[in-house]
C-alpha atoms as a PDB file:
ATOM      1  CA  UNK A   1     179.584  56.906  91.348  1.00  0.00           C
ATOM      2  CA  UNK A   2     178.830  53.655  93.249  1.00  0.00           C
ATOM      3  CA  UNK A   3     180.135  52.752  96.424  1.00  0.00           C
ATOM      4  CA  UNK A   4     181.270  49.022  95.236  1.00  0.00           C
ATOM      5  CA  UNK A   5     185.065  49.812  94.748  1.00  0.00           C
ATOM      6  CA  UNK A   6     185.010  50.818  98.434  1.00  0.00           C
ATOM      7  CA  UNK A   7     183.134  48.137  99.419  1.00  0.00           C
ATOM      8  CA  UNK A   8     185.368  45.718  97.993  1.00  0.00           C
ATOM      9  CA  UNK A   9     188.422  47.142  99.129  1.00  0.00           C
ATOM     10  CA  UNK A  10     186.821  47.585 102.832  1.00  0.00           C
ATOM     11  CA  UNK A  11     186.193  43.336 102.302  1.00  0.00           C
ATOM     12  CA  UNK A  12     189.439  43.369 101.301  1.00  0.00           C
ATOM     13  CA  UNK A  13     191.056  44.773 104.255  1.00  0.00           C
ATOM     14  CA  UNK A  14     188.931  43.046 106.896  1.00  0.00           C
ATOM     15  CA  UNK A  15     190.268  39.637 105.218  1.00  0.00           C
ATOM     16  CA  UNK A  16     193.746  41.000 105.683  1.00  0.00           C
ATOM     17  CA  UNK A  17     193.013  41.631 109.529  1.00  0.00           C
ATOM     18  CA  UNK A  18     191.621  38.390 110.382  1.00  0.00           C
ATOM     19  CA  UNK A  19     194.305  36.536 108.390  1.00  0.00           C
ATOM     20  CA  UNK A  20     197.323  38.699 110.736  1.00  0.00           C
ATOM     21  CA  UNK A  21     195.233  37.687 113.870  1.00  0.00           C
ATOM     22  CA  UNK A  22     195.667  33.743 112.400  1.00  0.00           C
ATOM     23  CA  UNK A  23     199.163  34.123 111.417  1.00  0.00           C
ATOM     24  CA  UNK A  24     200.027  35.426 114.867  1.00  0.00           C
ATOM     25  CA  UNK A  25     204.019  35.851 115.059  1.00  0.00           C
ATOM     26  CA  UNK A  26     204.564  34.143 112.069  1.00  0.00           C
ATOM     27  CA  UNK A  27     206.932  36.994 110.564  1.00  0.00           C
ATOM     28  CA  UNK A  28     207.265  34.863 107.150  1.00  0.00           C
ATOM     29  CA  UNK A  29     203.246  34.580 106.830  1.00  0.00           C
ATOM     30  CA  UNK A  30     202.740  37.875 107.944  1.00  0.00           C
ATOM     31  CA  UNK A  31     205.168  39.627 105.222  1.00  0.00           C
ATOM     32  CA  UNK A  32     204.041  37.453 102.375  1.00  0.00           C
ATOM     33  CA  UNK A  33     199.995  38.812 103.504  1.00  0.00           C
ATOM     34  CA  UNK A  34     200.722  42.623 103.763  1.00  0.00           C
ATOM     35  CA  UNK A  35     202.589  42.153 100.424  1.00  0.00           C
ATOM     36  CA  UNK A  36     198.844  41.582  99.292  1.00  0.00           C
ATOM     37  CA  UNK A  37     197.265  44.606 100.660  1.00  0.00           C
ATOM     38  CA  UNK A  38     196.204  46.246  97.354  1.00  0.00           C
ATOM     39  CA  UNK A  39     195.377  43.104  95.921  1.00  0.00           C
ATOM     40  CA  UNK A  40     191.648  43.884  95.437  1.00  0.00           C
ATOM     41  CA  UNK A  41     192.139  44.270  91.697  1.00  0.00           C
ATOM     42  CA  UNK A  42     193.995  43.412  88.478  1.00  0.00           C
ATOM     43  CA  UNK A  43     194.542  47.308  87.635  1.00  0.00           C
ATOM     44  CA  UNK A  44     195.639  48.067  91.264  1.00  0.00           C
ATOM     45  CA  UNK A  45     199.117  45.684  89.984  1.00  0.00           C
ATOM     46  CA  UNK A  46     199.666  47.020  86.833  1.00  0.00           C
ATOM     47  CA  UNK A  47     202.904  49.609  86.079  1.00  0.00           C
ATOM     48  CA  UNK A  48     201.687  50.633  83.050  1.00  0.00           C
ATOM     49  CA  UNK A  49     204.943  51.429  80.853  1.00  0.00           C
ATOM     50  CA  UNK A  50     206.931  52.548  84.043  1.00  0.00           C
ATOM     51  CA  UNK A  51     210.156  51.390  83.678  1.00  0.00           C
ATOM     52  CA  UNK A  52     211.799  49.265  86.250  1.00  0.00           C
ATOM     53  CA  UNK A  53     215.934  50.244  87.325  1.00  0.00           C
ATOM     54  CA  UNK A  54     216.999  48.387  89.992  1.00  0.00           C
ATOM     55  CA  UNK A  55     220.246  49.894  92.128  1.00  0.00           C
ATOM     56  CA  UNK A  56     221.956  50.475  95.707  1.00  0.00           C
ATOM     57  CA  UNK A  57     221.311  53.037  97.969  1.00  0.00           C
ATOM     58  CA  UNK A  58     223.567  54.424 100.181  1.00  0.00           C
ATOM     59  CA  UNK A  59     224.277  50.437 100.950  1.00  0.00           C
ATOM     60  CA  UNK A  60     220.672  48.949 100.357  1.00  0.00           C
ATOM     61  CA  UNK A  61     219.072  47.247  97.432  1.00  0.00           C
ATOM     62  CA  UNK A  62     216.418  49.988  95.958  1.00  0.00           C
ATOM     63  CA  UNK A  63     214.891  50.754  92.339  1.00  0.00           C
ATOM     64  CA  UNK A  64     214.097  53.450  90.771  1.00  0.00           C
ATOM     65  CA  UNK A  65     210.376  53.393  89.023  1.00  0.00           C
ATOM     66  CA  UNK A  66     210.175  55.897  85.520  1.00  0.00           C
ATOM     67  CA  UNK A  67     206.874  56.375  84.145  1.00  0.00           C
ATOM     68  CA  UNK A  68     206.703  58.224  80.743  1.00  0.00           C
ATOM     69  CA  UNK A  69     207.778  61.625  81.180  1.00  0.00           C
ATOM     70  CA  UNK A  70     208.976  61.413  84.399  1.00  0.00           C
ATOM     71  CA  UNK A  71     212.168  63.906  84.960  1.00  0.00           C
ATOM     72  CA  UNK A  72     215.709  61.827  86.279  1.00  0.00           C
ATOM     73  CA  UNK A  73     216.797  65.276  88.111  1.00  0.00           C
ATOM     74  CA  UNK A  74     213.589  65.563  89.851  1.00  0.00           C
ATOM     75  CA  UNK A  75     213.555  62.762  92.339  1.00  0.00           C
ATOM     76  CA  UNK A  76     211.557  61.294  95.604  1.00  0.00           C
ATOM     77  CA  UNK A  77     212.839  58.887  97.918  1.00  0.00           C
ATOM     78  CA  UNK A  78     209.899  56.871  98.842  1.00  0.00           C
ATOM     79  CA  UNK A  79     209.993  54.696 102.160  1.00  0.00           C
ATOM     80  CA  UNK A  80     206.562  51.769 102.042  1.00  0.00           C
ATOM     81  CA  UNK A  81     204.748  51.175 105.347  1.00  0.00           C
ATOM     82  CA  UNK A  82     203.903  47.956 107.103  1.00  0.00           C
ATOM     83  CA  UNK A  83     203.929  48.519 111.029  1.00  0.00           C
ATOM     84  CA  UNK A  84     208.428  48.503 110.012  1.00  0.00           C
ATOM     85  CA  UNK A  85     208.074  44.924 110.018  1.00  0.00           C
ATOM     86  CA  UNK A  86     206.482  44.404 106.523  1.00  0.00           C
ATOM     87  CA  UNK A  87     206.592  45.489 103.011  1.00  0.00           C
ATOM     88  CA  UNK A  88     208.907  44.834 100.043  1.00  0.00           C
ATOM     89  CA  UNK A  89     210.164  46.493  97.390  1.00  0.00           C
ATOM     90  CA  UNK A  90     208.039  43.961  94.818  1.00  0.00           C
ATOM     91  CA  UNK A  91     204.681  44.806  97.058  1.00  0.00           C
ATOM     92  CA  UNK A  92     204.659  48.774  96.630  1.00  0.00           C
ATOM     93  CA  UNK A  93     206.141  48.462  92.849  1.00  0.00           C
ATOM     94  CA  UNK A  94     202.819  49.082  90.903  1.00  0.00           C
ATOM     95  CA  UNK A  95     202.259  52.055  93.729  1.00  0.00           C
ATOM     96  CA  UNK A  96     205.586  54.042  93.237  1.00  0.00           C
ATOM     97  CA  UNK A  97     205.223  53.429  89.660  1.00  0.00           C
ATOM     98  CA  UNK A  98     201.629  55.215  89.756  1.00  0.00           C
ATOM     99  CA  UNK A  99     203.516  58.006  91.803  1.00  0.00           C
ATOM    100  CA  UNK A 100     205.940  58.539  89.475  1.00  0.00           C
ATOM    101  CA  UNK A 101     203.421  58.774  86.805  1.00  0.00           C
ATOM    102  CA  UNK A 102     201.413  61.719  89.408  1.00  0.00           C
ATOM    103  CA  UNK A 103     204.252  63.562  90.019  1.00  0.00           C
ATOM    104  CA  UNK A 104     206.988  63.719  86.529  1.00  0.00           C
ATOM    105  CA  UNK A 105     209.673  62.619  89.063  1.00  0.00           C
ATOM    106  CA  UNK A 106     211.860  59.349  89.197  1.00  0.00           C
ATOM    107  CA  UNK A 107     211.020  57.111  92.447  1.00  0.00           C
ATOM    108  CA  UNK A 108     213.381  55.862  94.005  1.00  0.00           C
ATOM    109  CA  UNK A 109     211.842  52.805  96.318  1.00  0.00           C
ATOM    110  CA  UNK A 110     213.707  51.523  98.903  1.00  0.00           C
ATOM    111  CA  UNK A 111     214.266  47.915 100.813  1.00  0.00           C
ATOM    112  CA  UNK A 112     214.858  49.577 104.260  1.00  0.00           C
ATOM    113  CA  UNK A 113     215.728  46.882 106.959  1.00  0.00           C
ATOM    114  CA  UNK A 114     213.129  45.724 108.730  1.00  0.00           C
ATOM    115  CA  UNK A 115     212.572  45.164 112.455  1.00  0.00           C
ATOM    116  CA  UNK A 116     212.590  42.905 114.328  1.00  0.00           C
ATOM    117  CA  UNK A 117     215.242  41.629 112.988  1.00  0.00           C
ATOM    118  CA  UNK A 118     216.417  45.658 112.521  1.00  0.00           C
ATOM    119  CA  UNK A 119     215.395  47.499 115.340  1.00  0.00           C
ATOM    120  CA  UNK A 120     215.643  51.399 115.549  1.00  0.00           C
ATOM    121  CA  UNK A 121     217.311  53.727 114.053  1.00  0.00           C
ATOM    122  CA  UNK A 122     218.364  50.960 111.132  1.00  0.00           C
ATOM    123  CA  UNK A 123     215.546  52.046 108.977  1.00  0.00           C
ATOM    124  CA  UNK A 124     216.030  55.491 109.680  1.00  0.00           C
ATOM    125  CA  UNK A 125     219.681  55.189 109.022  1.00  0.00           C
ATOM    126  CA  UNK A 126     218.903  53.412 105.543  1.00  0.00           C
ATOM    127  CA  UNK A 127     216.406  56.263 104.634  1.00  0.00           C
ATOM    128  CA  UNK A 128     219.027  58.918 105.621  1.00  0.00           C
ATOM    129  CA  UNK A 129     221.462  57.235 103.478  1.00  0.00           C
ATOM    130  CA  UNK A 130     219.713  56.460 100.570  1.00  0.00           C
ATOM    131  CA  UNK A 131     218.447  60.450 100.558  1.00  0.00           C
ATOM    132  CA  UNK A 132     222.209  61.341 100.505  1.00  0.00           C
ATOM    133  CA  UNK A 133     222.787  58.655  97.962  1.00  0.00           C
ATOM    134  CA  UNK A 134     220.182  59.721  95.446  1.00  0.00           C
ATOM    135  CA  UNK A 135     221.102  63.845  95.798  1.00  0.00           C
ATOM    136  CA  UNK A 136     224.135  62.595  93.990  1.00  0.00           C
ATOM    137  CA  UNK A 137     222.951  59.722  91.889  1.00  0.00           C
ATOM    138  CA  UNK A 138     219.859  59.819  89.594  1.00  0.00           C
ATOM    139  CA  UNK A 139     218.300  56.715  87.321  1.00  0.00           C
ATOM    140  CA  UNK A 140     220.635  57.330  84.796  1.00  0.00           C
ATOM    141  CA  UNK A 141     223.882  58.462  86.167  1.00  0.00           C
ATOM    142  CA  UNK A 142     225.781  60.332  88.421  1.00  0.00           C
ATOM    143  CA  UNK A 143     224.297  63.776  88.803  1.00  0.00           C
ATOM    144  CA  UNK A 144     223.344  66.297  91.298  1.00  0.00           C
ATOM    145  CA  UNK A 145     219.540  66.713  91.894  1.00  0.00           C
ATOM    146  CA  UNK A 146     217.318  69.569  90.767  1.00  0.00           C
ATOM    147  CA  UNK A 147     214.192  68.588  93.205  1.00  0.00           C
ATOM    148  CA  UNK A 148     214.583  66.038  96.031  1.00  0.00           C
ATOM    149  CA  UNK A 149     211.177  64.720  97.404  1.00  0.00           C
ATOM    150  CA  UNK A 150     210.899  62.416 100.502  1.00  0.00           C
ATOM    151  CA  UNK A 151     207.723  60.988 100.833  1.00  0.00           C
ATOM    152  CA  UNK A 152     205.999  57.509 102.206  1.00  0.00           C
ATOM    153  CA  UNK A 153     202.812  55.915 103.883  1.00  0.00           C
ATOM    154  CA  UNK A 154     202.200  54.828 107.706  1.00  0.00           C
ATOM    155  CA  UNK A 155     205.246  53.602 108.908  1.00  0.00           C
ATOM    156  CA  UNK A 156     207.300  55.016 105.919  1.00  0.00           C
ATOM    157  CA  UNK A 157     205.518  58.063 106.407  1.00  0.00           C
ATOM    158  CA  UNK A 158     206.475  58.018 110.009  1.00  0.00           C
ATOM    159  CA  UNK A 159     210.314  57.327 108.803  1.00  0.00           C
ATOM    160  CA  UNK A 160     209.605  60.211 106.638  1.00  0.00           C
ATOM    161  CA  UNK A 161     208.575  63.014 108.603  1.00  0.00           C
ATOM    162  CA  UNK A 162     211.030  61.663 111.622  1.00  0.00           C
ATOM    163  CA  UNK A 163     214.041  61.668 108.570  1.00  0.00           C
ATOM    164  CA  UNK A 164     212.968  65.120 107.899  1.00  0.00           C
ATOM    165  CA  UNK A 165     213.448  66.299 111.965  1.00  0.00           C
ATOM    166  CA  UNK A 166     216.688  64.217 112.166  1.00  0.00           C
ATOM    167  CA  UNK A 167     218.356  65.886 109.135  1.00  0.00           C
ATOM    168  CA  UNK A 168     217.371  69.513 110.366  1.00  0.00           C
ATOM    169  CA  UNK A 169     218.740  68.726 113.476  1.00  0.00           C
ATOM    170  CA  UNK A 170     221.545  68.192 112.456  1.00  0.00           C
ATOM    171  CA  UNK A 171     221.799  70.703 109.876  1.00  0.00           C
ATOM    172  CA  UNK A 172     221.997  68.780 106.971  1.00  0.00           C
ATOM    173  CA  UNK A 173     220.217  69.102 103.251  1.00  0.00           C
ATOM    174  CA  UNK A 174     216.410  68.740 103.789  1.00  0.00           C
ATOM    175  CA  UNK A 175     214.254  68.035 100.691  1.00  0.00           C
ATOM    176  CA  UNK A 176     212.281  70.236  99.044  1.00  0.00           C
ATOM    177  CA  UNK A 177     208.409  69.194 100.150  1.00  0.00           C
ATOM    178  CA  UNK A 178     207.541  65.980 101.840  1.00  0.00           C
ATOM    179  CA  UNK A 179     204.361  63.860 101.299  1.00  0.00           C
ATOM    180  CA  UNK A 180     202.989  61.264 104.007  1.00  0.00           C
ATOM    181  CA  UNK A 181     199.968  59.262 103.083  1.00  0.00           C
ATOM    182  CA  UNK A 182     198.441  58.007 106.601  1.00  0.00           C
ATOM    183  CA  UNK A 183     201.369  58.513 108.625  1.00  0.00           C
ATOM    184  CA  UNK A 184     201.922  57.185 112.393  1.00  0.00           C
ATOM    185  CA  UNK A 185     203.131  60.334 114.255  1.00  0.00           C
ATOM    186  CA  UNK A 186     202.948  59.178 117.456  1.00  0.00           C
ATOM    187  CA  UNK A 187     203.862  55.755 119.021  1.00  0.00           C
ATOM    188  CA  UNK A 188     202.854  56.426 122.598  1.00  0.00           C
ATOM    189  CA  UNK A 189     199.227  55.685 120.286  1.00  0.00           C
ATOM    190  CA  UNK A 190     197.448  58.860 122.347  1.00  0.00           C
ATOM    191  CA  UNK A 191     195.415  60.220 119.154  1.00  0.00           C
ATOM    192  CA  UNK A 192     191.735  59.722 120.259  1.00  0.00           C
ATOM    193  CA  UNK A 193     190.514  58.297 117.093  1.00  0.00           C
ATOM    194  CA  UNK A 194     192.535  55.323 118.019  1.00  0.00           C
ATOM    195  CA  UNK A 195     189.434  54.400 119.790  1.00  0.00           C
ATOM    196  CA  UNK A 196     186.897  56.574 118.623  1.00  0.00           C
ATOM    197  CA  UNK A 197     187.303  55.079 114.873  1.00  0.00           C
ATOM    198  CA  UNK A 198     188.378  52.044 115.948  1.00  0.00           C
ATOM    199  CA  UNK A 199     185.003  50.615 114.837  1.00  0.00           C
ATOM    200  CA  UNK A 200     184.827  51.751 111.164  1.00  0.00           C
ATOM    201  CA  UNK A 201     188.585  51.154 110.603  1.00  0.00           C
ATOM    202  CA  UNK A 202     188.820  47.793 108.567  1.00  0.00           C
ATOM    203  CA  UNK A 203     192.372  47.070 108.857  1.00  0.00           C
ATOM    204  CA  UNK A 204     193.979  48.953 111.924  1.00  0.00           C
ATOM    205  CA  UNK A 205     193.848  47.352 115.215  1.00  0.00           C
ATOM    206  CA  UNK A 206     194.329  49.652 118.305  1.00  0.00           C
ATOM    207  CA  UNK A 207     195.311  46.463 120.654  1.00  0.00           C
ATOM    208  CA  UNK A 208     198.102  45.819 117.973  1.00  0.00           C
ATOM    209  CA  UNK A 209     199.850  49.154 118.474  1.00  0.00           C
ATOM    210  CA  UNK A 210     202.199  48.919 121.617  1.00  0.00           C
ATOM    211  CA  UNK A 211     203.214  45.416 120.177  1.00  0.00           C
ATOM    212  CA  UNK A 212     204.674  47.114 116.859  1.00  0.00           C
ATOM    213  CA  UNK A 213     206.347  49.880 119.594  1.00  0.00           C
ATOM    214  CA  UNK A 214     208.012  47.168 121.413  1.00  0.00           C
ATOM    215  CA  UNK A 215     209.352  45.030 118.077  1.00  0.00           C
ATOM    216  CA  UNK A 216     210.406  48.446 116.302  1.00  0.00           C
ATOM    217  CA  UNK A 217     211.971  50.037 118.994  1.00  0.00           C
ATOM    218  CA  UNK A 218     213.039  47.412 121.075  1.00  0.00           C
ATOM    219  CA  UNK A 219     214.389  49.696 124.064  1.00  0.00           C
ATOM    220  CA  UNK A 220     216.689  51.796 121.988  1.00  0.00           C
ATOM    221  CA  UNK A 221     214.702  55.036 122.223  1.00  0.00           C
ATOM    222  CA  UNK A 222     211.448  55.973 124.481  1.00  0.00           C
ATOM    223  CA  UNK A 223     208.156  56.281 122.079  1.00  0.00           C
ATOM    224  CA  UNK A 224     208.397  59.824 122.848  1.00  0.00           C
ATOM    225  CA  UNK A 225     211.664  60.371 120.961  1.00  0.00           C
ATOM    226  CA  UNK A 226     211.238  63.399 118.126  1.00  0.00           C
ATOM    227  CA  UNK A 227     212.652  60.661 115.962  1.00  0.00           C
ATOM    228  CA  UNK A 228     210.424  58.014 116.513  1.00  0.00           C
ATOM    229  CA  UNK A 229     207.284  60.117 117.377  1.00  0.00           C
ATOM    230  CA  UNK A 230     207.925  62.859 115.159  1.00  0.00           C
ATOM    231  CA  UNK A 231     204.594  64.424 116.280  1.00  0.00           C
ATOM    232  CA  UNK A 232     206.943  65.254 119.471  1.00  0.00           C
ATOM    233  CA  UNK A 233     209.091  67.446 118.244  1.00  0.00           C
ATOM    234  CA  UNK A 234     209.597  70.870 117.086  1.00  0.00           C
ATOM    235  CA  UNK A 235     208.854  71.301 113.063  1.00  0.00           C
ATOM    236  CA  UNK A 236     210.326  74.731 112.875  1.00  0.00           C
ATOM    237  CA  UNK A 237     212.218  74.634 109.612  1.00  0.00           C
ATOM    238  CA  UNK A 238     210.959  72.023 107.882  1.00  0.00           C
ATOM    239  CA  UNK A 239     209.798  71.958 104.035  1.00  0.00           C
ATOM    240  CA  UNK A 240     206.024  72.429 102.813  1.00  0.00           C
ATOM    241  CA  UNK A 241     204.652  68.650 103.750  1.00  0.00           C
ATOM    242  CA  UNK A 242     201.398  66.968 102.114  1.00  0.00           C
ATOM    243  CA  UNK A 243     199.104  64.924 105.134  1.00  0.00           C
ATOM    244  CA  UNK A 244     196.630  62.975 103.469  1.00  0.00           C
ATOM    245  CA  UNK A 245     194.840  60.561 105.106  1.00  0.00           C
ATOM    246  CA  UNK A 246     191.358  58.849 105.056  1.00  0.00           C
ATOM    247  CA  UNK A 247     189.003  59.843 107.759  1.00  0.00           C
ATOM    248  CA  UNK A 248     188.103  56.346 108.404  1.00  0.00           C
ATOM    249  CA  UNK A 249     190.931  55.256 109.869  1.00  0.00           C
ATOM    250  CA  UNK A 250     192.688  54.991 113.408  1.00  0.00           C
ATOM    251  CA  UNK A 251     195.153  57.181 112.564  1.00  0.00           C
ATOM    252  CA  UNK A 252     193.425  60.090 111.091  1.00  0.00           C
ATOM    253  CA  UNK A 253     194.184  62.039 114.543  1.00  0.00           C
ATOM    254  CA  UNK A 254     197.970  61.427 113.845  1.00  0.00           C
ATOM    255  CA  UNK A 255     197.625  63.478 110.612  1.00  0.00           C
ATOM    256  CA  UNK A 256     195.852  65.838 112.159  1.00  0.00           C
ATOM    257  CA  UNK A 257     197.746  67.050 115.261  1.00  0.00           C
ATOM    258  CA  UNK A 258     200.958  66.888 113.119  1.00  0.00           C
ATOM    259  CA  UNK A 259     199.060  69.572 110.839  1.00  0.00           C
ATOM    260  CA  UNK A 260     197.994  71.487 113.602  1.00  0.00           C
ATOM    261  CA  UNK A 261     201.438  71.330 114.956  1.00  0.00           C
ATOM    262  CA  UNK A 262     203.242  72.461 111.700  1.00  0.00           C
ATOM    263  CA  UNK A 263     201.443  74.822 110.535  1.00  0.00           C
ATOM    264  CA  UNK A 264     201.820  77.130 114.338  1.00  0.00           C
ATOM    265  CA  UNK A 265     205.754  75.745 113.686  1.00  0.00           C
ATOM    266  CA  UNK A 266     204.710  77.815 110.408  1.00  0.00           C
ATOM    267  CA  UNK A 267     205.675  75.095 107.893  1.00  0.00           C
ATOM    268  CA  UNK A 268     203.473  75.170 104.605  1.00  0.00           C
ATOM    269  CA  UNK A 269     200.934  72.090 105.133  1.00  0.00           C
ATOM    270  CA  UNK A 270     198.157  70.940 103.134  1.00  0.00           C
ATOM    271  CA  UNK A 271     196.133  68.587 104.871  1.00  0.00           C
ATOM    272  CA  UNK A 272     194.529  66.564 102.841  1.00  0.00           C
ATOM    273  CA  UNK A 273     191.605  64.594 104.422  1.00  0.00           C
ATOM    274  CA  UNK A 274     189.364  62.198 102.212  1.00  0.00           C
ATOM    275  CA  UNK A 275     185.676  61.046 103.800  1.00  0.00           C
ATOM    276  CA  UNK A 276     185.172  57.580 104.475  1.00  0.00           C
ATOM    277  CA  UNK A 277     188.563  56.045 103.033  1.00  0.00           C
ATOM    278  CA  UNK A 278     190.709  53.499 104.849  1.00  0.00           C
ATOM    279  CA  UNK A 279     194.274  53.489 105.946  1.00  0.00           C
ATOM    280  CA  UNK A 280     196.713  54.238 102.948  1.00  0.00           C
ATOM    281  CA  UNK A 281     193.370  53.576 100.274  1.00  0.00           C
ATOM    282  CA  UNK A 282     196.147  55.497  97.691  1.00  0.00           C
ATOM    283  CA  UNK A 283     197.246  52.223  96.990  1.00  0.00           C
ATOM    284  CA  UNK A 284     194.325  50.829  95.569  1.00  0.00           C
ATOM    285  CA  UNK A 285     194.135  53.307  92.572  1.00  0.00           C
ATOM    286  CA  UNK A 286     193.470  53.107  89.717  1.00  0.00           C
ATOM    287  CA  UNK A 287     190.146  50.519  90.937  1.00  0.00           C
ATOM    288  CA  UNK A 288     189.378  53.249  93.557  1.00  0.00           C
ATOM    289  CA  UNK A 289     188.349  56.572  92.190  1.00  0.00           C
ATOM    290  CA  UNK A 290     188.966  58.288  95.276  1.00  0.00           C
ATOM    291  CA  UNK A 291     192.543  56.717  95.648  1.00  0.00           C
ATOM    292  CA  UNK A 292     193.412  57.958  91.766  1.00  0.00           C
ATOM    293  CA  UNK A 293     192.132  61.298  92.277  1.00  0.00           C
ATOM    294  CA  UNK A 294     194.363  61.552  96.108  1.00  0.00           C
ATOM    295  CA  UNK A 295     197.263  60.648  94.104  1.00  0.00           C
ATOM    296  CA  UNK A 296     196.665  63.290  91.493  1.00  0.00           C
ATOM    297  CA  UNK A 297     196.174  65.688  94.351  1.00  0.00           C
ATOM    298  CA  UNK A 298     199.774  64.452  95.494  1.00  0.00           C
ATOM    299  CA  UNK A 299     201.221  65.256  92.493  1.00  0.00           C
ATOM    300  CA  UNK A 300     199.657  68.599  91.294  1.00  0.00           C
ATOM    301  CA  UNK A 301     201.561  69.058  95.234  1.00  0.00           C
ATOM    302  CA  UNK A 302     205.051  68.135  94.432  1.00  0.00           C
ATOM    303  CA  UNK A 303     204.754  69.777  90.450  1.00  0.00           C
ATOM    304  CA  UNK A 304     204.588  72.800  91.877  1.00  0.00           C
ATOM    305  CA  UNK A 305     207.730  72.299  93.833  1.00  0.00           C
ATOM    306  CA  UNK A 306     210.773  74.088  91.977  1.00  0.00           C
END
């Protein structure tokens, strides 16, 4: 196997850096360029013969993505990244369609609100209510779920694992296994390879960190908070969870401690770590062979799930 997929997508990436730094503030520019980043590829947009239901959940616009064979009772509530600023429901189509295809269960994607127009907890809330929403409501009716799933990537992953800690705490219905692809676990940004791969990472910028604290949170919780940081609080109790991240990427510390954490909370964890791949390179399959074969991995993870 060559290296050119990666190199392309690393190319890729870089372009979509330098283009944020020139679009500055510009919320409009900004949404309309992360809604590109797995544009490397014709494949990398295709849904092959997933079918498309859009719905509401628990009070937000949402769709649910079927690939052939996927199971309506056995359902995942996935939550896109994008620093909680970015991302659309149009942008991570051709990747929940892919995941549906990995894992035999019905996606449902959702169009949390976004800050800073949003601040926290409003996409928390939405996630929390569409969860609710689709343990009673499946693609094709109304009907009680056999498998719930909550998964997502960066800042959806971070919405995921932090859903997961709010819903425990308060003693409500927590999935059955959770997947985060590159997840930010901690906003106070203290992982160490925020520096230390600060130089291979082609997307990631560590300067840009505090400012997506600052426009998610806006002062209505401390960094810290279990439920914005979920690396900060206690995991006891919660379902087996899937980290996978690339190793060339900022973040990769983020997955790591919250493995480390976990698994002495004794939570099931596979940590999944993949050499030399960028932040969230999942999206880029089927052009990437490493990104197809990490979503396999993902869904041999939730198949076994009963």
């Amino acid at each position: 196997m060559t290296d050119e997929p990666l190199a392309v997508v690393e190319r890729h990436l870089r372009w979509i850096a330098s283009e944020a730094a020139a679009a500055g503030r510009d919320l409009a520019r900004l949404r309309a360029l992360i809604d590109r980043y797995d544009d490397v590829h014709p494949s990398t947009a295709e849904l092959g013969d997933a079918r498309v239901v859009p719905c509401e959940a628990g009070g937000r616009p949402a769709e649910w993505l079927l690939a052939p064979g996927a199971v309506g009772d056995r359902r995942l509530l996935y939550l896109h990244g994008g620093s909680w600023m970015f991302g659309s429901l149009a942008g991570y189509r051709a990747h929940a369609a892919r995941l549906s295809a990995a894992t035999g269960c019905a996606v449902l994607s959702l169009d949390y609100r976004l800050a800073p127009e949003n601040p926290w907890p409003a996409g928390l809330d939405d996630a929390d209510a569409a969860f609710d929403w689709m343990r009673a409501n499946g693609p094709h009716d109304r009907s009680t779920a056999a498998l719930t799933v909550i998964a997502g990537d960066s800042a959806g992953g971070n919405l995921a694992l932090a859903l997961l800690l709010r819903r425990r705490d308060h003693a409500r219905a927590l999935p059955s296994a959770a997947v985060a692809f590159s997840p930010a676990t901690d906003l106070t940004w203290s992982s160490a390879t925020i520096e230390t791969r600060a130089d291979v990472d082609p997307i990631l910028r560590p300067d840009r960190l505090p400012a997506a604290t600052r426009a998610y949170l806006q002062g209505a919780a401390e960094p810290s908070h279990p439920h914005v940081s979920p690396l900060h609080g206690d995991l006891t109790g919660l379902p087996p969870l899937l980290l996978q991240t690339g190793e060339a990427e900022i973040l990769l510390d983020d997955t790591r401690r919250l493995a480390e954490r976990a698994e002495a909370a004794g939570v099931e964890v596979v940590l999944d770590l993949w050499p030399r791949m960028p932040h969230v390179f999942q999206m880029f399959a089927p052009y990437l062979p490493e990104a197809s074969a990490a979503m396999t991995r993902a869904g041999d993870f939730v198949r076994r799930r009963r």
